[in-house]
PDB file of N, CA and C in Angstrom:
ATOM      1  N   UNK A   1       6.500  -4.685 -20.041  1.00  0.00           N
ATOM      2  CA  UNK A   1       6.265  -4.554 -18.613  1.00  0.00           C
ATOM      3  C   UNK A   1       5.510  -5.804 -18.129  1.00  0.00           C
ATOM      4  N   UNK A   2       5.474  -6.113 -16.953  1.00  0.00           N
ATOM      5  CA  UNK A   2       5.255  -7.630 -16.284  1.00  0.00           C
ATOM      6  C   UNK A   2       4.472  -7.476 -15.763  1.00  0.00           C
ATOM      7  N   UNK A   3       3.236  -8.240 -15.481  1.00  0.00           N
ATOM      8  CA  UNK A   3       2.114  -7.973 -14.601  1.00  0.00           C
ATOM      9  C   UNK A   3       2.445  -7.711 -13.335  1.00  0.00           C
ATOM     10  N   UNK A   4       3.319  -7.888 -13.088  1.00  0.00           N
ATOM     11  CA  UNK A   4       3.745  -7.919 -11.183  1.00  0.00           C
ATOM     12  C   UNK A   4       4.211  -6.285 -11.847  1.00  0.00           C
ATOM     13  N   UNK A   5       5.155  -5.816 -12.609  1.00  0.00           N
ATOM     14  CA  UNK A   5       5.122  -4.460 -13.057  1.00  0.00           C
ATOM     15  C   UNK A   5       4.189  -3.786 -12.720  1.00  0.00           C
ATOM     16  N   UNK A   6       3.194  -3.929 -13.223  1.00  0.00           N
ATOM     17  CA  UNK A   6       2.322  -3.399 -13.918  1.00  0.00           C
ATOM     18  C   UNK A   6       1.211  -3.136 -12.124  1.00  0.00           C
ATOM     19  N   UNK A   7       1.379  -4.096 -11.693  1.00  0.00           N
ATOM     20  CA  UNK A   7       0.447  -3.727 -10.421  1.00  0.00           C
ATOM     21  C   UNK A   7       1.138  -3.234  -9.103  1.00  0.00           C
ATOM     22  N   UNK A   8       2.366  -3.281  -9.176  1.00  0.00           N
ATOM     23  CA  UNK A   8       3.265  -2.652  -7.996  1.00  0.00           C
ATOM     24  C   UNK A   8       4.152  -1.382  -8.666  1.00  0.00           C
ATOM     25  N   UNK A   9       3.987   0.189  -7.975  1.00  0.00           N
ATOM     26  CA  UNK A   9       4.017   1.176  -8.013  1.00  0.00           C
ATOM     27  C   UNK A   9       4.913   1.833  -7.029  1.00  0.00           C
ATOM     28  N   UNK A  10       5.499   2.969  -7.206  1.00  0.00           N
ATOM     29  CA  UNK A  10       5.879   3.578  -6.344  1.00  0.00           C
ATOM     30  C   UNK A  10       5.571   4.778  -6.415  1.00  0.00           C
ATOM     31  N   UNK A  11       5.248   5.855  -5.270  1.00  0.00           N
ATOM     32  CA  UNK A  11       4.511   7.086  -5.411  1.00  0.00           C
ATOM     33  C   UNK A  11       5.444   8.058  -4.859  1.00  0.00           C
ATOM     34  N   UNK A  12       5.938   9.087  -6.123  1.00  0.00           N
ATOM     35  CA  UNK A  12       6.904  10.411  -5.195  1.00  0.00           C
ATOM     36  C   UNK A  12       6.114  11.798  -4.933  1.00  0.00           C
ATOM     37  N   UNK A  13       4.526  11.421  -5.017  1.00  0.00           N
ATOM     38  CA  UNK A  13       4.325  12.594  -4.680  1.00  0.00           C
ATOM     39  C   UNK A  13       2.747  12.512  -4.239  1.00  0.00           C
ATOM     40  N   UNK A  14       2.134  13.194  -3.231  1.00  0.00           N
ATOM     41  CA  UNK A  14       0.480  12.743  -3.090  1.00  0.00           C
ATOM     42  C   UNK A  14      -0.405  12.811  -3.935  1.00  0.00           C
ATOM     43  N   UNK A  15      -0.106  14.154  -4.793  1.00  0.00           N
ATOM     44  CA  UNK A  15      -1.150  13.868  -5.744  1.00  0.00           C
ATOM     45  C   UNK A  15      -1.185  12.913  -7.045  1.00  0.00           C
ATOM     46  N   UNK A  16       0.024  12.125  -6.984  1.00  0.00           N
ATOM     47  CA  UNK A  16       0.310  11.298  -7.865  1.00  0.00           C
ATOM     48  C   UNK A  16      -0.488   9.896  -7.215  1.00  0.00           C
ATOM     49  N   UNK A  17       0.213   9.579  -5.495  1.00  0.00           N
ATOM     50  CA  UNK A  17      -0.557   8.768  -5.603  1.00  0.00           C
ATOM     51  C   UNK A  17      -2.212   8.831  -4.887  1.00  0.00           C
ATOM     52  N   UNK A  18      -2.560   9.805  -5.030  1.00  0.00           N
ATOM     53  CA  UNK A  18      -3.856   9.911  -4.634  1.00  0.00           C
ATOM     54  C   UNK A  18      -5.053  10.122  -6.162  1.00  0.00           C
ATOM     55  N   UNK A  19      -3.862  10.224  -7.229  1.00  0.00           N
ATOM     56  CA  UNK A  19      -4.621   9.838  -8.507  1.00  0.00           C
ATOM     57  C   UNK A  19      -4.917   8.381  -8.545  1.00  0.00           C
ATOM     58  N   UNK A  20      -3.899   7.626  -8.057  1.00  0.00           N
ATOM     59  CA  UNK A  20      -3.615   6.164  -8.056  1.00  0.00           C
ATOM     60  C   UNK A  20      -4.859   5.911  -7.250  1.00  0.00           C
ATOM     61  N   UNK A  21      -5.022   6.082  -6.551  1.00  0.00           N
ATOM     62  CA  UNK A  21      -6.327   5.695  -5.141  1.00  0.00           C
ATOM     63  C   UNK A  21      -7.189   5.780  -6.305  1.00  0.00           C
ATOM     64  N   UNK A  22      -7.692   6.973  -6.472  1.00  0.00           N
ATOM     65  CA  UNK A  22      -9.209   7.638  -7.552  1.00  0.00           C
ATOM     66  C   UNK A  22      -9.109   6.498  -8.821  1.00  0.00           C
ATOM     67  N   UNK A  23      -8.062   6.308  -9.155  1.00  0.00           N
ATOM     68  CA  UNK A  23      -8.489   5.706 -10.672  1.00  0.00           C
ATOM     69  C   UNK A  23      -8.708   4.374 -10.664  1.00  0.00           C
ATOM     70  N   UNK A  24      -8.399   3.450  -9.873  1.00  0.00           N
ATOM     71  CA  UNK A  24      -8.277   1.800  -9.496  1.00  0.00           C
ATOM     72  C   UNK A  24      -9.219   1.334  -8.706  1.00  0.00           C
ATOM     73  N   UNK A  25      -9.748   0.144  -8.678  1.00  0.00           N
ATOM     74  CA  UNK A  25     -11.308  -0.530  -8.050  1.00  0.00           C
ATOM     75  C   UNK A  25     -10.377  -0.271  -6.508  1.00  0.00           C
ATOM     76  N   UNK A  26      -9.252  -1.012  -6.336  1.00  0.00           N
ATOM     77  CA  UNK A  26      -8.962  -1.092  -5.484  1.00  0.00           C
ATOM     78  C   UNK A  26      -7.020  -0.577  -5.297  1.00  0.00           C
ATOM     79  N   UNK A  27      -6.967  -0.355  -4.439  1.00  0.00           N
ATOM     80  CA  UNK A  27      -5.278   0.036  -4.054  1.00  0.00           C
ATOM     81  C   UNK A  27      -4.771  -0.164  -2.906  1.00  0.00           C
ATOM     82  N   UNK A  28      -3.526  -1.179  -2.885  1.00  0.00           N
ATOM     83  CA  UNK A  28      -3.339  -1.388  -1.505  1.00  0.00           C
ATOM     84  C   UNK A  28      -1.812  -0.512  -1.658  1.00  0.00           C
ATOM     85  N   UNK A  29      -2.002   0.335  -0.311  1.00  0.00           N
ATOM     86  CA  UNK A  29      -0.929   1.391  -0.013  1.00  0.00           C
ATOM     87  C   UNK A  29       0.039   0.620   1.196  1.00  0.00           C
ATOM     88  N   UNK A  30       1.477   1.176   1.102  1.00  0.00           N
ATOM     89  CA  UNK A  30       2.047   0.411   1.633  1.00  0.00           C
ATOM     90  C   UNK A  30       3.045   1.655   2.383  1.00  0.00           C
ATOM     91  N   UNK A  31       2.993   2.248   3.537  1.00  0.00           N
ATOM     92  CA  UNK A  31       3.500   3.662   4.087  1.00  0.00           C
ATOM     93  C   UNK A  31       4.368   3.104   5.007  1.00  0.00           C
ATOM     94  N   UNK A  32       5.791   3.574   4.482  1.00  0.00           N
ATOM     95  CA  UNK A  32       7.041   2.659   5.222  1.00  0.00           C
ATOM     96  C   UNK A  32       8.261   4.408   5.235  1.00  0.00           C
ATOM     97  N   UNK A  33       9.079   3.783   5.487  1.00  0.00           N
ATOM     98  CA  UNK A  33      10.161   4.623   5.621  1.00  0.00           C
ATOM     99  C   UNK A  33      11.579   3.771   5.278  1.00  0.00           C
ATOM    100  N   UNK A  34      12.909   4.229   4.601  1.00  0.00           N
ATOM    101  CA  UNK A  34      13.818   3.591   4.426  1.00  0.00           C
ATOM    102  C   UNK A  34      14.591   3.815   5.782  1.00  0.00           C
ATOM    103  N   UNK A  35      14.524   3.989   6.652  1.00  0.00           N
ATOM    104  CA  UNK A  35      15.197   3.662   8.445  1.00  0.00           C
ATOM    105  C   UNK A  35      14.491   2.609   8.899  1.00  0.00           C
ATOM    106  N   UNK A  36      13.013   1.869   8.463  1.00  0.00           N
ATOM    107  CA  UNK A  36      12.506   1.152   9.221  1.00  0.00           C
ATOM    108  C   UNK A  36      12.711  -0.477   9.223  1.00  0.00           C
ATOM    109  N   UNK A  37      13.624  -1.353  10.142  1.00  0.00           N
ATOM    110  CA  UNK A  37      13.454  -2.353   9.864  1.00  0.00           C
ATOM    111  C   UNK A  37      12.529  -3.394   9.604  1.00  0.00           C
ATOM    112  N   UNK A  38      11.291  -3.182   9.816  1.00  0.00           N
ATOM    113  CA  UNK A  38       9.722  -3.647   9.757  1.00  0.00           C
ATOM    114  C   UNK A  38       9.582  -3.758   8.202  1.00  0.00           C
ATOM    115  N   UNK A  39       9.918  -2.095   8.248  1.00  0.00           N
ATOM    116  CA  UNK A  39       9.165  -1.912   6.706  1.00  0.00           C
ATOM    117  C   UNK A  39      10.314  -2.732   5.742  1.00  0.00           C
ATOM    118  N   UNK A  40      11.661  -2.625   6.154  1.00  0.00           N
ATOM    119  CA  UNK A  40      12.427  -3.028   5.478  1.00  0.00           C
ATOM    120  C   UNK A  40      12.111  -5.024   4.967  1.00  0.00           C
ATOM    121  N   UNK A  41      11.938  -5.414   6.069  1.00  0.00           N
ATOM    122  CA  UNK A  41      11.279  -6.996   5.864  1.00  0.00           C
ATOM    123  C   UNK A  41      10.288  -6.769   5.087  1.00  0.00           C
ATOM    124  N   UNK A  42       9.181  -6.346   5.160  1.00  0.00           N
ATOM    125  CA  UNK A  42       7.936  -6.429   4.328  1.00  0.00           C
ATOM    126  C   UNK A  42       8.133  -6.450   2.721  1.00  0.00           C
ATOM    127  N   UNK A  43       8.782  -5.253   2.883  1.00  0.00           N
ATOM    128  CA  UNK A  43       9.329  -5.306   1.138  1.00  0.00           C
ATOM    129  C   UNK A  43       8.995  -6.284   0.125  1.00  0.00           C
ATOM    130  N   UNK A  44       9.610  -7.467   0.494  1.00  0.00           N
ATOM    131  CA  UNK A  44       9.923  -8.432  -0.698  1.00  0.00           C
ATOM    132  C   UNK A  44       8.804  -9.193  -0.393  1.00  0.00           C
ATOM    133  N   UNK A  45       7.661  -8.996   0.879  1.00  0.00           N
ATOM    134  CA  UNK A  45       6.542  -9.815   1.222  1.00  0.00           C
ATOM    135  C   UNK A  45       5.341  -8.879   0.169  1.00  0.00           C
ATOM    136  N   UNK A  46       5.747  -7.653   0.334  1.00  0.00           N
ATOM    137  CA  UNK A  46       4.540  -6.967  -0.371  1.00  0.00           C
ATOM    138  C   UNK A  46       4.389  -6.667  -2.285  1.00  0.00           C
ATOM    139  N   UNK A  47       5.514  -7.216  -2.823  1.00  0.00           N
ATOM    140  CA  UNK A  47       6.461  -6.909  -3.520  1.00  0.00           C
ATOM    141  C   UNK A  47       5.610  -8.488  -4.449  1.00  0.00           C
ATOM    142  N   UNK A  48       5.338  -9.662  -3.886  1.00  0.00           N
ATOM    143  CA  UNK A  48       5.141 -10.959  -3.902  1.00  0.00           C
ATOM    144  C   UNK A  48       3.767 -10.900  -3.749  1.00  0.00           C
ATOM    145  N   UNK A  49       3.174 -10.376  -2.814  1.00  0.00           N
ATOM    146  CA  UNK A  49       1.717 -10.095  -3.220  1.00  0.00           C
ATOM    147  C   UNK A  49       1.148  -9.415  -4.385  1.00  0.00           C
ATOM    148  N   UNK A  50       1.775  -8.225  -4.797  1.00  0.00           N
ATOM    149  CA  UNK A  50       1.570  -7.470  -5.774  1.00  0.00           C
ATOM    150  C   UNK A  50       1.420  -8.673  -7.188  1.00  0.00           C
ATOM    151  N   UNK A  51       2.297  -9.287  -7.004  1.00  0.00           N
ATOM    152  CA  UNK A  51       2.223 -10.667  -8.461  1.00  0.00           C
ATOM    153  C   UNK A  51       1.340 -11.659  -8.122  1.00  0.00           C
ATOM    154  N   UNK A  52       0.855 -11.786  -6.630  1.00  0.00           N
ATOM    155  CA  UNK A  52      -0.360 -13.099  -6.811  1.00  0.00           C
ATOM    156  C   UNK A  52      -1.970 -12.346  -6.824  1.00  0.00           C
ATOM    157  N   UNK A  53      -2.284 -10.516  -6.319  1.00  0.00           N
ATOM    158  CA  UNK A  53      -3.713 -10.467  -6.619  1.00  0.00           C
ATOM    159  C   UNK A  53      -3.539  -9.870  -7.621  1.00  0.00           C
ATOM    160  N   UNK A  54      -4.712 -10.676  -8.591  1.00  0.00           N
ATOM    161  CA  UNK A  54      -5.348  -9.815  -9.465  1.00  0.00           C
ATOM    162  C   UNK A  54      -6.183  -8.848  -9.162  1.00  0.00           C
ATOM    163  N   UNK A  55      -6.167  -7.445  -9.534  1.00  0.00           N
ATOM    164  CA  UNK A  55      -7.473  -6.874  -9.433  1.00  0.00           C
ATOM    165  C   UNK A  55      -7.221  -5.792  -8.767  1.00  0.00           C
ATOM    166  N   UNK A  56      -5.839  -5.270  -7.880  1.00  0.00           N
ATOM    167  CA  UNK A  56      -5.652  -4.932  -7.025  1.00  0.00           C
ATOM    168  C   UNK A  56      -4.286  -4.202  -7.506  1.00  0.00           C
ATOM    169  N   UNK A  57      -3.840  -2.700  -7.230  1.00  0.00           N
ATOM    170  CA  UNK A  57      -2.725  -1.997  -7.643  1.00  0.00           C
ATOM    171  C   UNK A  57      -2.308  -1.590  -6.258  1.00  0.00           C
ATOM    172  N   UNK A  58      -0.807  -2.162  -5.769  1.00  0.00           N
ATOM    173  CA  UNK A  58       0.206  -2.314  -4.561  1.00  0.00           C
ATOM    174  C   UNK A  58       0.895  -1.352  -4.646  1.00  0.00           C
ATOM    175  N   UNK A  59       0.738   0.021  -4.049  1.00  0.00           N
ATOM    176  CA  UNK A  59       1.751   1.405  -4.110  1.00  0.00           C
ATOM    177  C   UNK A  59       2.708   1.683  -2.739  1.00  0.00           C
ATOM    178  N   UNK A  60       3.872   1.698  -2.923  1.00  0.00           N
ATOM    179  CA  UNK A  60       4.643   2.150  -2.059  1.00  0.00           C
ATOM    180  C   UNK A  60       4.962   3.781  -1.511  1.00  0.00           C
ATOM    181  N   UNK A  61       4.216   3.977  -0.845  1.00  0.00           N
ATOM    182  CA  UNK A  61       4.396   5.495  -0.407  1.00  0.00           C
ATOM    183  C   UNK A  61       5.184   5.892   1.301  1.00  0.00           C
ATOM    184  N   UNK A  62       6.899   6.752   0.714  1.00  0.00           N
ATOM    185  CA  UNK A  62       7.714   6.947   1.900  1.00  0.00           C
ATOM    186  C   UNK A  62       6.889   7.840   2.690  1.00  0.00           C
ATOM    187  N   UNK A  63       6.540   7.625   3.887  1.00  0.00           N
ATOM    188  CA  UNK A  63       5.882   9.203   4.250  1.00  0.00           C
ATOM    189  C   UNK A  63       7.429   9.919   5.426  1.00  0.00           C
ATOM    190  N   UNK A  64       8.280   9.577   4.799  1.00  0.00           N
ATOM    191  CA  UNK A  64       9.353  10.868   4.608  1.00  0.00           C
ATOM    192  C   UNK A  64       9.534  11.650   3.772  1.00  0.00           C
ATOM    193  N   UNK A  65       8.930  11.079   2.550  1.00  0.00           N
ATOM    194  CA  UNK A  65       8.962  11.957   1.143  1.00  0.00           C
ATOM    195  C   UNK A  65       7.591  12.562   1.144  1.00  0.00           C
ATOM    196  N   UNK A  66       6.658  11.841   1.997  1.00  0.00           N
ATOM    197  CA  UNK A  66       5.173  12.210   1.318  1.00  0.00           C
ATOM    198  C   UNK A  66       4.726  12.554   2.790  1.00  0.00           C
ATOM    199  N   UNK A  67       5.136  13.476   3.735  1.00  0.00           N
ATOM    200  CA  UNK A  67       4.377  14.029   5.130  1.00  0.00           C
ATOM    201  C   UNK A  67       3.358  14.298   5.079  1.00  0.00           C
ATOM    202  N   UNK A  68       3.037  14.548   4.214  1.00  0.00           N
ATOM    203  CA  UNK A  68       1.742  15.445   4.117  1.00  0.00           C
ATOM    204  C   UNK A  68       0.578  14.512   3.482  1.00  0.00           C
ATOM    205  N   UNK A  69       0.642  13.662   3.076  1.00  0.00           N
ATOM    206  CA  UNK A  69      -0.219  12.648   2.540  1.00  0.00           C
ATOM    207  C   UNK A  69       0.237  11.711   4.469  1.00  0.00           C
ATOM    208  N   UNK A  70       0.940  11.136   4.503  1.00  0.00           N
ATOM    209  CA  UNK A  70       0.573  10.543   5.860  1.00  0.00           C
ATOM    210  C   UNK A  70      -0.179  10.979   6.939  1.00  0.00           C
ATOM    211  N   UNK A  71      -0.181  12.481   6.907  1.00  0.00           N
ATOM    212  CA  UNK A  71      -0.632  13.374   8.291  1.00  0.00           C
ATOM    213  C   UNK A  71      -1.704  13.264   7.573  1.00  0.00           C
ATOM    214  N   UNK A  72      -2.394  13.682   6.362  1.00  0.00           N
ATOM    215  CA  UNK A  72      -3.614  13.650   6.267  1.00  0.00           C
ATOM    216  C   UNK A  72      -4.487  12.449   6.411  1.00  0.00           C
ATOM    217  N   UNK A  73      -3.945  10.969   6.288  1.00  0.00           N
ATOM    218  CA  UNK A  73      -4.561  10.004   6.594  1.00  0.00           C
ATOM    219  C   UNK A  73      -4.692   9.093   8.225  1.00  0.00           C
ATOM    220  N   UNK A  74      -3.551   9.761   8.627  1.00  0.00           N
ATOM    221  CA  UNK A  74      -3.122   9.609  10.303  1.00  0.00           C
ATOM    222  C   UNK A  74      -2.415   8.301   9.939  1.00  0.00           C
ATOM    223  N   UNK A  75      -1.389   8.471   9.575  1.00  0.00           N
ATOM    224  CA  UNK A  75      -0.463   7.461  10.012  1.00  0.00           C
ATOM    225  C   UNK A  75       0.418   7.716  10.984  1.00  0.00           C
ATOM    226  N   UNK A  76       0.291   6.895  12.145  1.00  0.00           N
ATOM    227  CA  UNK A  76       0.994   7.192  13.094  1.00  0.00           C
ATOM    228  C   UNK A  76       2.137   5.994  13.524  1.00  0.00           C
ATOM    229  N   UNK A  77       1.691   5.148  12.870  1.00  0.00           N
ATOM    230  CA  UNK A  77       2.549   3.513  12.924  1.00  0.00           C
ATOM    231  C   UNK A  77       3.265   3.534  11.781  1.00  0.00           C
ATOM    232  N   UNK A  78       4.197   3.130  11.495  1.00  0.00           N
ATOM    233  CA  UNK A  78       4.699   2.159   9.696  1.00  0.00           C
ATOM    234  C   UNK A  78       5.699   1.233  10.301  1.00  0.00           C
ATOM    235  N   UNK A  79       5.689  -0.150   9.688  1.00  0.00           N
ATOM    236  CA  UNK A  79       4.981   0.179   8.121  1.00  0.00           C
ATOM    237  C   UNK A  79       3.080   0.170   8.808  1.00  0.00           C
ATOM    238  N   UNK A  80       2.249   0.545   7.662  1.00  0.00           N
ATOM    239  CA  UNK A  80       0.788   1.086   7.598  1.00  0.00           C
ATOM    240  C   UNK A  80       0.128   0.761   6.365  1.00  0.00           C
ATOM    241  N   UNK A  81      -0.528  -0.399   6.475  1.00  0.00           N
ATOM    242  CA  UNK A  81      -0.758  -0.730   4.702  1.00  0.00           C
ATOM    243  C   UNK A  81      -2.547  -0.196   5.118  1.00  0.00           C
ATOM    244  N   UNK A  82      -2.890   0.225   3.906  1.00  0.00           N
ATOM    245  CA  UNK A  82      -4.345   0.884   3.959  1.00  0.00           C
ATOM    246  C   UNK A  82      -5.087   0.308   2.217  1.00  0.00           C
ATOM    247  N   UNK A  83      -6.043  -0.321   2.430  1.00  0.00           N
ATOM    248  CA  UNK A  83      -6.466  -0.744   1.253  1.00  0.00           C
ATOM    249  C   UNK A  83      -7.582  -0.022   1.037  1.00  0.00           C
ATOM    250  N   UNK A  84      -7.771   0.686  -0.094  1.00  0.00           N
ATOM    251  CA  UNK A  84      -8.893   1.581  -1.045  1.00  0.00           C
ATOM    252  C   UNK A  84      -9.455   0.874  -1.809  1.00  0.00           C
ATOM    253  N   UNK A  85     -10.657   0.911  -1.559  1.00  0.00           N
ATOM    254  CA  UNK A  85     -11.538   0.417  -2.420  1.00  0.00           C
ATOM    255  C   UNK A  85     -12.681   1.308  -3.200  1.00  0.00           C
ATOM    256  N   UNK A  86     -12.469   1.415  -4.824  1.00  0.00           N
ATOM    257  CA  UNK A  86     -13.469   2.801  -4.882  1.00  0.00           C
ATOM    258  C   UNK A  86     -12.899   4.062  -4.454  1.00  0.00           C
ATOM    259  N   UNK A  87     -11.738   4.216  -3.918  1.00  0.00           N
ATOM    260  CA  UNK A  87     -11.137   5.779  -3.577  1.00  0.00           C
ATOM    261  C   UNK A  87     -11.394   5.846  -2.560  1.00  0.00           C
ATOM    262  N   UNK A  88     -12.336   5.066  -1.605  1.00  0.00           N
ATOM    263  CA  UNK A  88     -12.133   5.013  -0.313  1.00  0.00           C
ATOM    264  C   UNK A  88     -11.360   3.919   0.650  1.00  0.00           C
ATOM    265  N   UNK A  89     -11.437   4.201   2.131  1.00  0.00           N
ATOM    266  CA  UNK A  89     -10.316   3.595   2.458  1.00  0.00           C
ATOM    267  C   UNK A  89     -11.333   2.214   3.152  1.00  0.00           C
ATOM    268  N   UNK A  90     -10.823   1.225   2.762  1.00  0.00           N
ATOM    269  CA  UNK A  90     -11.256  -0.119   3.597  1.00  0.00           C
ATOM    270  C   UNK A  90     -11.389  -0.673   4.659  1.00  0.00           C
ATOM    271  N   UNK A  91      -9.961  -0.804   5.087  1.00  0.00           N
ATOM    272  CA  UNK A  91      -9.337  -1.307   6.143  1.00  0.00           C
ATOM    273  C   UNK A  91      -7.786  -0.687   5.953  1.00  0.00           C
ATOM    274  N   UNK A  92      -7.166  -0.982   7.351  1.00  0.00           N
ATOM    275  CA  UNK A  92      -6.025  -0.619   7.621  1.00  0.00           C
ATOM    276  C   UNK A  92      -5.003  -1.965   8.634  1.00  0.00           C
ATOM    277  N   UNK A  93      -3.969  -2.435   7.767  1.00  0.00           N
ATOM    278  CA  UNK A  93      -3.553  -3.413   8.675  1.00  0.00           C
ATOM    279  C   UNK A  93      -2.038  -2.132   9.115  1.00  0.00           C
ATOM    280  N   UNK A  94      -2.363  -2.144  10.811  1.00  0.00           N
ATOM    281  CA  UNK A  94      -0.569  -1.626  11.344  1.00  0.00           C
ATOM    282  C   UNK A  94       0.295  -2.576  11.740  1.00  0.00           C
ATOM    283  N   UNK A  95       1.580  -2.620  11.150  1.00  0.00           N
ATOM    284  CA  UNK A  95       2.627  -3.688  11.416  1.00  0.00           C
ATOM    285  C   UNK A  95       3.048  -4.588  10.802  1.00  0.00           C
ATOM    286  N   UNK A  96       4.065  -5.356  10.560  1.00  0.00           N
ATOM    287  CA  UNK A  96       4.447  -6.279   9.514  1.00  0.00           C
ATOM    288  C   UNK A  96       3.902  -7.065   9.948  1.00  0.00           C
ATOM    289  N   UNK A  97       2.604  -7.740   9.761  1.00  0.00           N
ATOM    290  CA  UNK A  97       2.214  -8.903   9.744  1.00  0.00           C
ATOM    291  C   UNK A  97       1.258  -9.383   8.810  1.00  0.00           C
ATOM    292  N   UNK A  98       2.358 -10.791   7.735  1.00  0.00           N
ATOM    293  CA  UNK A  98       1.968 -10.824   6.559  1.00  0.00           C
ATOM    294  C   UNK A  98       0.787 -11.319   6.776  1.00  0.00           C
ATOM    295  N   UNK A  99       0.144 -12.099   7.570  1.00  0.00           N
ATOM    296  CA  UNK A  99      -1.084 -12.807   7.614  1.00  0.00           C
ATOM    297  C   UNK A  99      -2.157 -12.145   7.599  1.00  0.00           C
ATOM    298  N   UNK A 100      -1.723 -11.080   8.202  1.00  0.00           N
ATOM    299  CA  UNK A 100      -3.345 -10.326   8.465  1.00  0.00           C
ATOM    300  C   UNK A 100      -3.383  -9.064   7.587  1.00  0.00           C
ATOM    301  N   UNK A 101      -2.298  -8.783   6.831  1.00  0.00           N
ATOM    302  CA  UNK A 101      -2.078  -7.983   5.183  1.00  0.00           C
ATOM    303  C   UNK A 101      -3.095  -8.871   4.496  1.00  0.00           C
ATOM    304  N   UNK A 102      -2.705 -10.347   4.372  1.00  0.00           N
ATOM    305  CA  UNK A 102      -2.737 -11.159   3.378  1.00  0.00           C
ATOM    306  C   UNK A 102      -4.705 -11.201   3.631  1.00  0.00           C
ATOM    307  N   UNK A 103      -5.040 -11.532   5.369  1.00  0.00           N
ATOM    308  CA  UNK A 103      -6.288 -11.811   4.961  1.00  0.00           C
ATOM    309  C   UNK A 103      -7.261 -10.490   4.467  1.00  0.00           C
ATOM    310  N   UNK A 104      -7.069  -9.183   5.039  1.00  0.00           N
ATOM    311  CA  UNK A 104      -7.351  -8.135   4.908  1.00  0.00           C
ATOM    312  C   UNK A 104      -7.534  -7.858   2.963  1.00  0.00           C
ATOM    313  N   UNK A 105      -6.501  -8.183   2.503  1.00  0.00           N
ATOM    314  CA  UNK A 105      -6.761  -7.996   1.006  1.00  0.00           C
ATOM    315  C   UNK A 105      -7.585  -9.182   0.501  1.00  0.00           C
ATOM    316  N   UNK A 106      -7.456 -10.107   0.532  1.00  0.00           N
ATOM    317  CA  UNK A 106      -8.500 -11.501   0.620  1.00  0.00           C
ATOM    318  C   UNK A 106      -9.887 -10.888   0.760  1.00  0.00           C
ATOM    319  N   UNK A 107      -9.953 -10.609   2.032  1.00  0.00           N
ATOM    320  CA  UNK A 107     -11.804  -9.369   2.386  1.00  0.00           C
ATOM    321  C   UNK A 107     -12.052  -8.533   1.425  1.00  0.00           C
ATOM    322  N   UNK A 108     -11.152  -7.451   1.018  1.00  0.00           N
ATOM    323  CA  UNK A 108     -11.298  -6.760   0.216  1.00  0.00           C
ATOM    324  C   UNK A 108     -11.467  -7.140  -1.422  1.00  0.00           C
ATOM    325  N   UNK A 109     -11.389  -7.879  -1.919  1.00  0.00           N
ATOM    326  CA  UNK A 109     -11.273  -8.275  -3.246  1.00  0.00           C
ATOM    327  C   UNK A 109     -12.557  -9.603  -3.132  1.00  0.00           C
ATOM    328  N   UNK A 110     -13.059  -9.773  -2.348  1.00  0.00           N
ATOM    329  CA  UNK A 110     -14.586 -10.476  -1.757  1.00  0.00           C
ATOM    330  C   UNK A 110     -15.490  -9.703  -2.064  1.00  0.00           C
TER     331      UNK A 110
END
């Protein structure tokens, strides 16, 4: 398995990835949908981050598959990336915009 493996995830269920949150310093969540063209671009942007931070585990969670993990965190936008730090939540970037993903995890791993 490949380090970019190894730190990018995909989650089919909340309590799977809400083990993921609890067990890792940090987790950047990535709440998209396969209808969304947004989320659909981001993909291969978030996909590429996952292989340049160290330190940091990149989970993909549909909240068509996972409603109930989105409603509980209020996602009301996607894509919705939310970075955990410690099992709690950090920051929240809404919208494909790699720059402010990019500086947001930058802060977080500071």
């Amino acid at each position: 398995m490949s380090e970019k493996e190894k730190s990018l995830a995909k989650s089919t269920n909340q309590k799977e990835a809400e083990n993921m949150i609890k067990e890792h310093d940090m987790v950047v969540v990535d709440f998209w949908t396969e209808w969304c063209p947004p989320c659909k671009r981001m993909e291969p942007v978030f996909e590429k981050m996952a292989g340049k931070y160290d330190g940091a585990i990149f989970l993909r969670v549909n909240t068509d598959e996972n409603p109930e993990m989105a409603m509980k965190l209020n996602i009301t936008a996607i894509p919705t990336f939310i970075i955990f730090k410690d099992g709690k939540e950090f920051t929240r970037v809404i919208g494909a915009i790699p720059d402010k993903l990019e500086k947001a995890i930058s802060q977080a791993l500071n």
